[in-house]
C-alpha atoms as a PDB file:
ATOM      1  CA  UNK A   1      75.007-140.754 276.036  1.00  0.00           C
ATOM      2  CA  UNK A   2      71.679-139.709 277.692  1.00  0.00           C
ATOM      3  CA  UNK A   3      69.419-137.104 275.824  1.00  0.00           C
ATOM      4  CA  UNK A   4      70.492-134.339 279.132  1.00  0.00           C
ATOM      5  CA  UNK A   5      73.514-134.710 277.233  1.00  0.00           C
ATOM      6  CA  UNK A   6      73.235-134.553 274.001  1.00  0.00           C
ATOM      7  CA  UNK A   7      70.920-132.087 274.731  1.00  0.00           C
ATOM      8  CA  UNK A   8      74.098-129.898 276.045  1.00  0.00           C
ATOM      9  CA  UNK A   9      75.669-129.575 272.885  1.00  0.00           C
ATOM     10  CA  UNK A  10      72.832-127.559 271.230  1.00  0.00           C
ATOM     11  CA  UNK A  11      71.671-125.713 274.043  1.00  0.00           C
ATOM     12  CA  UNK A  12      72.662-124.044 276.965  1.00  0.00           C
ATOM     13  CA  UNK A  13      70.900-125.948 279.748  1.00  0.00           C
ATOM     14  CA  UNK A  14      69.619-123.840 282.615  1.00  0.00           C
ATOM     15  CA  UNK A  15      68.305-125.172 285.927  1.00  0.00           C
ATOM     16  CA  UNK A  16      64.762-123.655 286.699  1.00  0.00           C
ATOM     17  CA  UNK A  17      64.390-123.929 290.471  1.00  0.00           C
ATOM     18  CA  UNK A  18      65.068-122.659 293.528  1.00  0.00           C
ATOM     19  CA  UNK A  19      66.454-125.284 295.306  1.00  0.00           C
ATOM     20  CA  UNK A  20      70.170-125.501 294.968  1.00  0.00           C
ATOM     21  CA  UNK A  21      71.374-128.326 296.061  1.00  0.00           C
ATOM     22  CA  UNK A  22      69.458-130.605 293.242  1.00  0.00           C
ATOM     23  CA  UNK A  23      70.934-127.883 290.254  1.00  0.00           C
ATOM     24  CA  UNK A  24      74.387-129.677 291.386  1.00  0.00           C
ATOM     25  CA  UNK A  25      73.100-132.895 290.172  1.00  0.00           C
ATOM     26  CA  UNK A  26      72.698-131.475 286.577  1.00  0.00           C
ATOM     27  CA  UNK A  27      75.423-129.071 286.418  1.00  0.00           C
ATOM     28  CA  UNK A  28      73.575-126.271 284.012  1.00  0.00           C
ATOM     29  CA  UNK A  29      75.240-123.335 282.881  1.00  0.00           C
ATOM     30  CA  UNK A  30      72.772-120.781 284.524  1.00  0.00           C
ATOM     31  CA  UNK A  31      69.932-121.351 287.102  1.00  0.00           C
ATOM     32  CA  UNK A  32      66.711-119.247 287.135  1.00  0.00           C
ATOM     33  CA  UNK A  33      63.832-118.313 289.765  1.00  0.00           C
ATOM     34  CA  UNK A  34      60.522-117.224 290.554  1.00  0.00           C
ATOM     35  CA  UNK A  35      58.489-115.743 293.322  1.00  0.00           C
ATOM     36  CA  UNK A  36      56.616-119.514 293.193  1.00  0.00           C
ATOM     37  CA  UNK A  37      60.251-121.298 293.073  1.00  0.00           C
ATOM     38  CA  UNK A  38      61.525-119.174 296.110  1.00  0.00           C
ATOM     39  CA  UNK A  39      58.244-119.737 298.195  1.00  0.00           C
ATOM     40  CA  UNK A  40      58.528-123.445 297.807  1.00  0.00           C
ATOM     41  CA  UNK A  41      62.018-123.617 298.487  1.00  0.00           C
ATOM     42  CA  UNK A  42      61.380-121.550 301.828  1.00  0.00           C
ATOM     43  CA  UNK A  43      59.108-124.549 303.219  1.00  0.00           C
ATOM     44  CA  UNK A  44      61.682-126.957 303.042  1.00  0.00           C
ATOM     45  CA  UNK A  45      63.540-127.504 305.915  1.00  0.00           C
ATOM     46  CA  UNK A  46      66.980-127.177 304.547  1.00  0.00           C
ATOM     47  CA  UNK A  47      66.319-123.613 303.057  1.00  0.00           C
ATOM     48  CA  UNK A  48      64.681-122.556 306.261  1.00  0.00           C
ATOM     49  CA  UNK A  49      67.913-121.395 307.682  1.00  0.00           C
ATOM     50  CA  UNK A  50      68.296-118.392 304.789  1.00  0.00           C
ATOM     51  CA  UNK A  51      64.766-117.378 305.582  1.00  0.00           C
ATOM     52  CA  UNK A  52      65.414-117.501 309.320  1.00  0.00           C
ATOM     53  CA  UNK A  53      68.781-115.365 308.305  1.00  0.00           C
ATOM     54  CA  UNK A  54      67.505-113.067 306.007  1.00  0.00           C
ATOM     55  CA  UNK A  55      64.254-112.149 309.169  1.00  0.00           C
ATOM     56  CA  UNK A  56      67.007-111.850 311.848  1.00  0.00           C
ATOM     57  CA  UNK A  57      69.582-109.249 309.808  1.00  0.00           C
ATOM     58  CA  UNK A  58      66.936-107.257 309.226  1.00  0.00           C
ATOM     59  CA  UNK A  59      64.969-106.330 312.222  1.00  0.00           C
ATOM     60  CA  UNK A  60      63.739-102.816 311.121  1.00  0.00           C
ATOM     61  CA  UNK A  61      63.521-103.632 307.594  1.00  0.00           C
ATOM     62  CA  UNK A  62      60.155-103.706 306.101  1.00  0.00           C
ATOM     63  CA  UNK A  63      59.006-107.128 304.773  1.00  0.00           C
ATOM     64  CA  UNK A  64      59.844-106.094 301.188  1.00  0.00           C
ATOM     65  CA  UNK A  65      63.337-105.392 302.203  1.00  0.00           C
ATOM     66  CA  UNK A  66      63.624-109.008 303.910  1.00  0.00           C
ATOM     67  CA  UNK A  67      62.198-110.583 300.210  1.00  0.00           C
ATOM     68  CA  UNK A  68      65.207-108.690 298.683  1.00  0.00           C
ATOM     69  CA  UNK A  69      67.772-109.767 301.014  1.00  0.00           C
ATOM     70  CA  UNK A  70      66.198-113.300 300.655  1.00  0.00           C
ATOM     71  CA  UNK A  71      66.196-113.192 297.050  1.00  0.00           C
ATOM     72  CA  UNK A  72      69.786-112.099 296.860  1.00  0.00           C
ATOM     73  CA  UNK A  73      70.504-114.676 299.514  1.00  0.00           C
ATOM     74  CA  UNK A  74      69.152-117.951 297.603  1.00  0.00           C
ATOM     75  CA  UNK A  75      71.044-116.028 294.046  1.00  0.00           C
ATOM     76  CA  UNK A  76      74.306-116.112 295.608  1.00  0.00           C
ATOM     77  CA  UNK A  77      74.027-119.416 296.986  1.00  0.00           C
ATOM     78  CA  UNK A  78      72.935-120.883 293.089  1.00  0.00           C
ATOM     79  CA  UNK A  79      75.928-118.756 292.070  1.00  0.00           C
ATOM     80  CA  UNK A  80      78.460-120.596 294.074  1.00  0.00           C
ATOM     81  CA  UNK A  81      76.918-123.409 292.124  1.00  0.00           C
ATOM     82  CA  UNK A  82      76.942-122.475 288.510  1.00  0.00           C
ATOM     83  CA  UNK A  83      79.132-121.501 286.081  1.00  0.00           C
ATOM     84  CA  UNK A  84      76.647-118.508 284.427  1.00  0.00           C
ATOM     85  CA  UNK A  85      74.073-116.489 285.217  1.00  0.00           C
ATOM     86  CA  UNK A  86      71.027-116.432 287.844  1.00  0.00           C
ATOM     87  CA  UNK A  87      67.702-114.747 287.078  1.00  0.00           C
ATOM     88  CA  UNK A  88      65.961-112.985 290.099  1.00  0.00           C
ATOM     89  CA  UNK A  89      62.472-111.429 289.581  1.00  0.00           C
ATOM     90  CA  UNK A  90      61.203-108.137 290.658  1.00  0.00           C
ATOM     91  CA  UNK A  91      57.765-108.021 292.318  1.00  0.00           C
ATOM     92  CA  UNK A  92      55.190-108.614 289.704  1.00  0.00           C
ATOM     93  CA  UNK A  93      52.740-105.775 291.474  1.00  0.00           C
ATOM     94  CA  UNK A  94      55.192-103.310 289.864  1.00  0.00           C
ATOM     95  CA  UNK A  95      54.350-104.747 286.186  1.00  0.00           C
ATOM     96  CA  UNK A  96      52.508-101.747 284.672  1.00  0.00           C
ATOM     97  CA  UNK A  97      55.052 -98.995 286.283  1.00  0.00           C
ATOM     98  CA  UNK A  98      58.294 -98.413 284.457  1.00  0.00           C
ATOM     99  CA  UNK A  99      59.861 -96.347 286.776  1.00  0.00           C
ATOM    100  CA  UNK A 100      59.492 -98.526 289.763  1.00  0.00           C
ATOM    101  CA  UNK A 101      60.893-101.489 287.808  1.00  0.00           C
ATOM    102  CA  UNK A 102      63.838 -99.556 287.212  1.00  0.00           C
ATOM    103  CA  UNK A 103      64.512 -98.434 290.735  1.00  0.00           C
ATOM    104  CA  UNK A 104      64.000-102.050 291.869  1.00  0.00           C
ATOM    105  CA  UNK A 105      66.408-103.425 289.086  1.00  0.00           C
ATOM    106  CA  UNK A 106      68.921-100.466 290.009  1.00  0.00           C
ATOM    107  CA  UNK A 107      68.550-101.665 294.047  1.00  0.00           C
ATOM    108  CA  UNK A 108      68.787-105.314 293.266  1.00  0.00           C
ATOM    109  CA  UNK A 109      71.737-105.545 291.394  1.00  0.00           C
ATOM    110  CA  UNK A 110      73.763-103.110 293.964  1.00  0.00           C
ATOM    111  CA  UNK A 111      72.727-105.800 296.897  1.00  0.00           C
ATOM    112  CA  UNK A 112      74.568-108.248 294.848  1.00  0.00           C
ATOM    113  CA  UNK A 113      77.425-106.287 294.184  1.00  0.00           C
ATOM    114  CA  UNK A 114      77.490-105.874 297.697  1.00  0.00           C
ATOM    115  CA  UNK A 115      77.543-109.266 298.245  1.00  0.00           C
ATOM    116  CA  UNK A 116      80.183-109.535 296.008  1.00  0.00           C
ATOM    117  CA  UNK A 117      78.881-110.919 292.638  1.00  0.00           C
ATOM    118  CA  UNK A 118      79.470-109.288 289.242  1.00  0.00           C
ATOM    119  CA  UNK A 119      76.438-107.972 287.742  1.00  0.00           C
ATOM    120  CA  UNK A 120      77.047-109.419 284.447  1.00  0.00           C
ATOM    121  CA  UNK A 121      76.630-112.934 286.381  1.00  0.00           C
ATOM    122  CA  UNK A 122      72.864-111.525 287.079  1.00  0.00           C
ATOM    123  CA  UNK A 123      69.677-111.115 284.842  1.00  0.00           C
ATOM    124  CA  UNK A 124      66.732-109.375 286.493  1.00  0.00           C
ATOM    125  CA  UNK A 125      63.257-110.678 285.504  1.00  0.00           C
ATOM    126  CA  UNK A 126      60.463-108.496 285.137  1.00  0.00           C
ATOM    127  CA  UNK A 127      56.970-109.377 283.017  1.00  0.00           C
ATOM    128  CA  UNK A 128      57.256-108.915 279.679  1.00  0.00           C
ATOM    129  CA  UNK A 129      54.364-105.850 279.241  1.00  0.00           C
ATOM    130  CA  UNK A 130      54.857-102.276 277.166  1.00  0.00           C
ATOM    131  CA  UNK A 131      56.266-100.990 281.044  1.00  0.00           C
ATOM    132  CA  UNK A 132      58.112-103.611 281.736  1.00  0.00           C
ATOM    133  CA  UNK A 133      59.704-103.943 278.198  1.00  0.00           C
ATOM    134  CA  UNK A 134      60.406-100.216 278.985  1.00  0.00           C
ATOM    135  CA  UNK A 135      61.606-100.622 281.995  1.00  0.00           C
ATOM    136  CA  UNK A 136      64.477-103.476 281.062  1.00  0.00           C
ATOM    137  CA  UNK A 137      65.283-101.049 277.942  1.00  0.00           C
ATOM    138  CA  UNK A 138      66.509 -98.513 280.906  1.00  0.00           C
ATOM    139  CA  UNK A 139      68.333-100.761 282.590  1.00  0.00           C
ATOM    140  CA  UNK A 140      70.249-102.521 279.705  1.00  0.00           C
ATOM    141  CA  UNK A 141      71.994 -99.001 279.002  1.00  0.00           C
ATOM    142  CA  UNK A 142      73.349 -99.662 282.779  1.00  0.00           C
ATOM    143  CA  UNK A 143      74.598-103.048 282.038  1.00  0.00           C
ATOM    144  CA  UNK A 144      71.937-104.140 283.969  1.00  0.00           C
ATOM    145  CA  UNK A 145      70.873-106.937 281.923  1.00  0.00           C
ATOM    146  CA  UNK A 146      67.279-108.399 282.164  1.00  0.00           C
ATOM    147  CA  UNK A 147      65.570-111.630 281.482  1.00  0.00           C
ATOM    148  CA  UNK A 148      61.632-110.775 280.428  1.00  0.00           C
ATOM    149  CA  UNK A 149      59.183-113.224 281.738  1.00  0.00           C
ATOM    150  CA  UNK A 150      55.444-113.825 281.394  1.00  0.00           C
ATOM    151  CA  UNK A 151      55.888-113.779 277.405  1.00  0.00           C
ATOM    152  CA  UNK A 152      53.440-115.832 274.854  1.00  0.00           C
ATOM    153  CA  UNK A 153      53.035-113.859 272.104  1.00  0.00           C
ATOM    154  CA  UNK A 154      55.581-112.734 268.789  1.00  0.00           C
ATOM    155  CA  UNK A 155      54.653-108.881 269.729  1.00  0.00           C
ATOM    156  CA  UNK A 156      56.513-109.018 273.332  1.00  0.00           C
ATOM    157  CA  UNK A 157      59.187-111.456 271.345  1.00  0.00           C
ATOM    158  CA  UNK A 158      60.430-108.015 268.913  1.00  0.00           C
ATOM    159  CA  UNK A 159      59.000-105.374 271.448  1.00  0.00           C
ATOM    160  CA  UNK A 160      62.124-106.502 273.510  1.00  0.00           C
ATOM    161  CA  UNK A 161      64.285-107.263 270.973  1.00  0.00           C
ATOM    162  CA  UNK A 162      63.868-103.788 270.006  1.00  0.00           C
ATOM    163  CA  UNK A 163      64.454-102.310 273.356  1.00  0.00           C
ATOM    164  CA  UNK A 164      68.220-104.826 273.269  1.00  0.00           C
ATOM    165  CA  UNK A 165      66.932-107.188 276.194  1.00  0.00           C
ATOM    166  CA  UNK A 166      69.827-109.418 276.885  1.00  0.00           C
ATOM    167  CA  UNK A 167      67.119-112.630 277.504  1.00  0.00           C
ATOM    168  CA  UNK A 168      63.461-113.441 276.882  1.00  0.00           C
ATOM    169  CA  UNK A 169      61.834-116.908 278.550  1.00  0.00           C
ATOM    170  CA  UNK A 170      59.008-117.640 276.292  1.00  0.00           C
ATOM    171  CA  UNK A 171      56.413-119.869 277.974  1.00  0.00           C
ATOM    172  CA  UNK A 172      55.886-123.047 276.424  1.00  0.00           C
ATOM    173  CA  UNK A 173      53.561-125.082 278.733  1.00  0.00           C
ATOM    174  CA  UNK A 174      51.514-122.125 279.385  1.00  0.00           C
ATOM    175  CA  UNK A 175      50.772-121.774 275.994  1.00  0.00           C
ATOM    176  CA  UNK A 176      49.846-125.562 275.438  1.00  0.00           C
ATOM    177  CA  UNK A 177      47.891-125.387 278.654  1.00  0.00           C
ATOM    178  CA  UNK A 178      45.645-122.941 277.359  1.00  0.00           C
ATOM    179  CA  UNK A 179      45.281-124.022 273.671  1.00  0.00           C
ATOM    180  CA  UNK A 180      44.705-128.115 274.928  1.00  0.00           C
ATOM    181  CA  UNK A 181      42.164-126.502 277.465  1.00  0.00           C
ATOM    182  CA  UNK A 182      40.682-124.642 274.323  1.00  0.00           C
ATOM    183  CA  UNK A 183      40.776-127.540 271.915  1.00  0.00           C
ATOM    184  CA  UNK A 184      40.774-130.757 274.326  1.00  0.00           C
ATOM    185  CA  UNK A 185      43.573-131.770 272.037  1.00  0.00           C
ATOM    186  CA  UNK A 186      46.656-133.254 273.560  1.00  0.00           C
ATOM    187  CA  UNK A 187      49.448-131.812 271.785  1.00  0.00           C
ATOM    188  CA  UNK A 188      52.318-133.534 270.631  1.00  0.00           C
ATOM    189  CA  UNK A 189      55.916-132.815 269.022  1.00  0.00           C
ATOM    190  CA  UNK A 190      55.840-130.668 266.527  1.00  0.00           C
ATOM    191  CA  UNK A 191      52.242-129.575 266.968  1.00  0.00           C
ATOM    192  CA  UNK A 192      52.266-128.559 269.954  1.00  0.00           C
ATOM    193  CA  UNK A 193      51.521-124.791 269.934  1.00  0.00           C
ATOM    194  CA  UNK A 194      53.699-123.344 273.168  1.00  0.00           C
ATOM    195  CA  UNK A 195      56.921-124.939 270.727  1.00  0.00           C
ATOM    196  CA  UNK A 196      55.637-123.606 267.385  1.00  0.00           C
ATOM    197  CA  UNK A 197      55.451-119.837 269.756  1.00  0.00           C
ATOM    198  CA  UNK A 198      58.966-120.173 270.497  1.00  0.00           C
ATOM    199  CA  UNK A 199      60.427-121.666 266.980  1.00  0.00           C
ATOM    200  CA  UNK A 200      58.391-118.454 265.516  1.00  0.00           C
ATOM    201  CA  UNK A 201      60.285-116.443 267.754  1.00  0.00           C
ATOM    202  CA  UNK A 202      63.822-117.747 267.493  1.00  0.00           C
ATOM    203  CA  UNK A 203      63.083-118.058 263.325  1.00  0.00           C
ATOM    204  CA  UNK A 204      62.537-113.956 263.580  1.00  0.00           C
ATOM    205  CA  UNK A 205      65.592-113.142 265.740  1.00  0.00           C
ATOM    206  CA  UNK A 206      67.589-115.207 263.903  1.00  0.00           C
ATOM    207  CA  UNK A 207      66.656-114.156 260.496  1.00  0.00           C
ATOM    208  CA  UNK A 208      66.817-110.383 261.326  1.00  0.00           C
ATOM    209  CA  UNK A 209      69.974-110.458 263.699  1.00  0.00           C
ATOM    210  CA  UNK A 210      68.646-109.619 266.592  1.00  0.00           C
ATOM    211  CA  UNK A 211      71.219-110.621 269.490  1.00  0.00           C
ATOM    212  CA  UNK A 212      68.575-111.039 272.206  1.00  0.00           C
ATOM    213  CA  UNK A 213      68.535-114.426 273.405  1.00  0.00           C
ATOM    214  CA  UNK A 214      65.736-116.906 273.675  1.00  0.00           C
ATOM    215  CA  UNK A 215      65.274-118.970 276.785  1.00  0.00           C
ATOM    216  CA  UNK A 216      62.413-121.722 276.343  1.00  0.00           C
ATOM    217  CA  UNK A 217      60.358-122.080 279.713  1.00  0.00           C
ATOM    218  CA  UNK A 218      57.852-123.680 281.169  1.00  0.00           C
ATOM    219  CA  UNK A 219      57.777-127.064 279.826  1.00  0.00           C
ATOM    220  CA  UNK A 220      55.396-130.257 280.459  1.00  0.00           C
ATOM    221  CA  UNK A 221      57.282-132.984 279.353  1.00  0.00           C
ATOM    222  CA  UNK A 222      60.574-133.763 277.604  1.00  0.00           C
ATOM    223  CA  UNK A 223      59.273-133.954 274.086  1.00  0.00           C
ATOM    224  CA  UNK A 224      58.451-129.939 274.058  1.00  0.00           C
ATOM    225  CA  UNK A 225      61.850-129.599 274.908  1.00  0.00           C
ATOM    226  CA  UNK A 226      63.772-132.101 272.880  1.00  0.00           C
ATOM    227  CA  UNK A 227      61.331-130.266 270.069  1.00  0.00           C
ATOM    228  CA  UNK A 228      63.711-127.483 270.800  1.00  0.00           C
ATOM    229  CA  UNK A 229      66.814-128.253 270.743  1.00  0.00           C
ATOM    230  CA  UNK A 230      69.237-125.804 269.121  1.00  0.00           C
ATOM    231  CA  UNK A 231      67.430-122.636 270.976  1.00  0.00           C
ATOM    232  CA  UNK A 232      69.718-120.581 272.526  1.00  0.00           C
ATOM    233  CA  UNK A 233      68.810-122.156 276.357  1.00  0.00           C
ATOM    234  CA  UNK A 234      66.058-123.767 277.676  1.00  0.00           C
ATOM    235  CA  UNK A 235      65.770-123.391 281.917  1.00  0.00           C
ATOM    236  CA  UNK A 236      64.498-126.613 282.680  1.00  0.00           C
ATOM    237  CA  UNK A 237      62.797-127.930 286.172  1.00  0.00           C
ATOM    238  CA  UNK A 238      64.996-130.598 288.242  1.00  0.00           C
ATOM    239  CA  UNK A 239      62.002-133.001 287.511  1.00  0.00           C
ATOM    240  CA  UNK A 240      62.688-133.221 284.052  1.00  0.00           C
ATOM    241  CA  UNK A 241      65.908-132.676 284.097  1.00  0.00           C
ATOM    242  CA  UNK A 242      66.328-136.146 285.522  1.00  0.00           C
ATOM    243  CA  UNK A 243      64.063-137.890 282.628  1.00  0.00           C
ATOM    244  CA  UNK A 244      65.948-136.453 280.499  1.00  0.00           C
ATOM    245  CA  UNK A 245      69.400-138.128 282.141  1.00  0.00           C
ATOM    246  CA  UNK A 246      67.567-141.140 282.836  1.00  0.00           C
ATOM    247  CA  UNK A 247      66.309-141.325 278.914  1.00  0.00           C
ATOM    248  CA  UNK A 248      68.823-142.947 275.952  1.00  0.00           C
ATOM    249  CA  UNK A 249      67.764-142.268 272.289  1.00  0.00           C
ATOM    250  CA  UNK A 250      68.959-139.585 269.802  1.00  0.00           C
ATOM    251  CA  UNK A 251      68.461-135.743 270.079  1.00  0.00           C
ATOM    252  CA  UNK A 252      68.361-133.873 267.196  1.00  0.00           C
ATOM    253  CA  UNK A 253      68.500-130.461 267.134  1.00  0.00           C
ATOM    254  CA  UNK A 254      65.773-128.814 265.891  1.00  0.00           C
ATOM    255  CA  UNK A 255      66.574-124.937 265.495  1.00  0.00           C
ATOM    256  CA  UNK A 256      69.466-123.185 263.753  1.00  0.00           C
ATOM    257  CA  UNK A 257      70.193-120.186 262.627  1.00  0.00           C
ATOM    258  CA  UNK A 258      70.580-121.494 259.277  1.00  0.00           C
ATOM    259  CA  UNK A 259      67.009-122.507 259.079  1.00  0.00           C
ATOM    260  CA  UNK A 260      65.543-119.166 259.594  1.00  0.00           C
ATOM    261  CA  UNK A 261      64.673-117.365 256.499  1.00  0.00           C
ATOM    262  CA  UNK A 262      61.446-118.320 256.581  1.00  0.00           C
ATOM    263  CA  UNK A 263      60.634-116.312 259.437  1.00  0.00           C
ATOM    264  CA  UNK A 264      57.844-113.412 259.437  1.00  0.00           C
ATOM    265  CA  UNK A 265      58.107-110.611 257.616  1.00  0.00           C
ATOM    266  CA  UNK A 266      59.904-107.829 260.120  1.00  0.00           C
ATOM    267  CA  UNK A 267      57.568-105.266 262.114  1.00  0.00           C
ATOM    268  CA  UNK A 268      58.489-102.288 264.654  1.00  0.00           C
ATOM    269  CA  UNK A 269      55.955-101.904 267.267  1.00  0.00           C
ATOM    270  CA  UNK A 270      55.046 -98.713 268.987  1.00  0.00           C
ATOM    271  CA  UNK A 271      53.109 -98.844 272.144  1.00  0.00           C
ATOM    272  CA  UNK A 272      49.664 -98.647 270.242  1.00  0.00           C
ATOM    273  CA  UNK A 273      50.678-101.506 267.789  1.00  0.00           C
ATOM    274  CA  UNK A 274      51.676-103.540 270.807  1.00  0.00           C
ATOM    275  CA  UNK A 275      48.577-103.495 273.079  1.00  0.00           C
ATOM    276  CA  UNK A 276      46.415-104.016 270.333  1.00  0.00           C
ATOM    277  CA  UNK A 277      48.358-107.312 268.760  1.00  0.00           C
ATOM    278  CA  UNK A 278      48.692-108.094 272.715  1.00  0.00           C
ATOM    279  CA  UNK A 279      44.814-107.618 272.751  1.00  0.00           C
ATOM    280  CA  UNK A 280      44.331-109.506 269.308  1.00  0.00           C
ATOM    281  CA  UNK A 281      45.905-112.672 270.751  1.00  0.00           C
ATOM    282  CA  UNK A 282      43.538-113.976 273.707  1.00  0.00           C
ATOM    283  CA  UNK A 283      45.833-116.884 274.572  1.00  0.00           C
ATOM    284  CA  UNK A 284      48.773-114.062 275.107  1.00  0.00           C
ATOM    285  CA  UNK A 285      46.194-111.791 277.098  1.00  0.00           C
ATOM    286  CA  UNK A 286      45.064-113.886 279.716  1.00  0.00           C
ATOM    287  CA  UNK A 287      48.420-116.101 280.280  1.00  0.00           C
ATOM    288  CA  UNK A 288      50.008-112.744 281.024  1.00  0.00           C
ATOM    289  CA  UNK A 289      47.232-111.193 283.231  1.00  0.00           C
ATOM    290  CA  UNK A 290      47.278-114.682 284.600  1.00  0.00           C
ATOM    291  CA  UNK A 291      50.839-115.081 285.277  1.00  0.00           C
ATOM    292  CA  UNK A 292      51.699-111.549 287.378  1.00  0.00           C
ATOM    293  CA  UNK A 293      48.456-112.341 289.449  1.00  0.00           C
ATOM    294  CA  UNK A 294      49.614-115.850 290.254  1.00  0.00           C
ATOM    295  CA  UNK A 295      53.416-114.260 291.375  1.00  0.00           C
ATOM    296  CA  UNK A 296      51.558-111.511 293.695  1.00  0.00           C
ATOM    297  CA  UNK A 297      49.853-114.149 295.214  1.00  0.00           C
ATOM    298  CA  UNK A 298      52.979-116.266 295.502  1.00  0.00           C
ATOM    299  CA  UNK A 299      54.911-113.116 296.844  1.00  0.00           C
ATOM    300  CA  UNK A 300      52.110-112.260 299.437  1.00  0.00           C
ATOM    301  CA  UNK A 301      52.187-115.923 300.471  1.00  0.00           C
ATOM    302  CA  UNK A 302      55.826-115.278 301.401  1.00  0.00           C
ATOM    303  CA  UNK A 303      55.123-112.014 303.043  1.00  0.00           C
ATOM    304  CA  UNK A 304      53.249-113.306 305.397  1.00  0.00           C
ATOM    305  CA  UNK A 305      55.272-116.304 306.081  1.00  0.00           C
ATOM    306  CA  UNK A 306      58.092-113.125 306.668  1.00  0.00           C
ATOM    307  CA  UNK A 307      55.368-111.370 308.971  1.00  0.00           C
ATOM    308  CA  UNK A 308      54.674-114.582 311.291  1.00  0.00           C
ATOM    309  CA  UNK A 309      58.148-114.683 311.794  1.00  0.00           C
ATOM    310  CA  UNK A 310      58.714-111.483 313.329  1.00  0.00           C
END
């Protein structure tokens, strides 16, 4: 049996990609996307055709209306694929404003109700800051359940398990990019700091019964997530995805529930705790400010590809 495999009986295996037609290869329970995903899958030619759709339905729509109707096009095509749940993402420009976050969340979930999908078969991704966190702790008391993004740090970890987010995707290669940039080390296994981030994490909801569930993202290679197995899911790219199902060799699962007691003692964080542990951990503070400017960018990139179009 090859390690995707094994793999499956620990974990809940999510596809993290835009293009749909490889998540068929690797059948994963749920499928997840990105402003970065979605603007590479546009410039393939055999995704062209929803872009070209989603322009020439909306004539008099503004260009933010056309990402929406894009976004909720490539979501329902991943859900005629999988079995679970997709993630969409709200507009990263609207991190630091609850109240826009929760109008978008409202708006995109009723576009794919229209379109006929259940919105329990749809998490909504928005950056895991104080607003954001906010934001998704609206939404959840609509049953409109969220998956929080961007995250690298224990303090965004309980600030949304204390608001009842459904999901968090703590970033693993992020978090090794930064420390092997830091260190020049080249992290391995166990020591590799973007794992130890999420173990830490899963350890604390586990011990204290939190129900939020933890999504490892982001990865570099197969060992960070084979060091993982046993968290709740892991969304994992199509690239490694197939080493994995190429690979033989045990997988042994790493995290449990049982193994948690020796998790951190348990905080509650107000919004004054939070920015300052946010602001105590530098690695945390820049991936963050790092990660919503990179998904404008990616989001203006596909603006204007909308714009040329039209």
């Amino acid at each position: 049996m090859n390690q995707l495999e094994q793999l499956k009986k620990y974990t809940k295996v999510v596809a993290d990609t835009g293009d749909f037609q490889s998540i068929k290869a690797y059948t994963p329970r749920d499928a997840t996307t990105n402003p970065s995903l979605i603007l590479k899958a546009v410039q393939k030619d055999e995704y062209k055709p929803l872009l070209e759709k989603a322009v020439r339905d909306n004539p008099h729509a503004s260009t933010g209306e056309v990402i929406d109707k894009l976004l909720i096009a490539f979501g329902g095509e991943i859900l005629k694929v999988v079995s679970g749940r997709v993630s969409t993402e709200i507009d990263a420009r609207l991190s630091f404003d609850v109240e826009a976050n929760v109008a978008k969340g409202r708006e995109l979930i009723d576009l794919y109700e229209r379109a006929g999908f259940d919105r329990e078969r749809v998490l909504i991704k928005i950056a895991s800051t104080w607003e954001g966190i906010k934001a998704a702790e609206i939404l959840e008391k609509e049953m409109i359940h969220c998956n929080l993004t961007l995250l690298f740090s224990l303090p965004q970890a309980i600030a949304c398990a204390e608001a009842r987010v459904q999901l968090i995707s703590p970033f693993v290669g992020r978090i090794y990019d930064w420390h092997k940039k830091q260190t020049g080390i080249d992290y391995q296994g166990a020591e590799d700091p973007g794992v130890q981030s999420v173990k830490r994490i899963y350890n604390y909801y586990r011990k204290f019964g939190y129900e939020t569930e933890v999504m490892g993202a982001s990865f570099r290679n197969t060992s960070q997530i084979l060091e993982l197995a046993g968290c709740d899911l892991l969304t994992i790219s199509p690239d490694l995805l197939q080493k994995l199902a190429d690979t033989e060799g045990p997988v042994e699962r790493k995290l449990s529930a049982d193994t948690a007691t020796g998790a951190a003692a348990k905080m509650s964080l107000d919004e004054k705790t939070f920015r300052f542990m946010l602001n105590e951990d530098a690695m945390a503070t820049e991936k963050l400010a790092e990660g919503i400017r990179a998904f404008c960018a990616d989001s203006g990139k596909l603006k204007q590809i909308i714009s040329s179009m039209r």
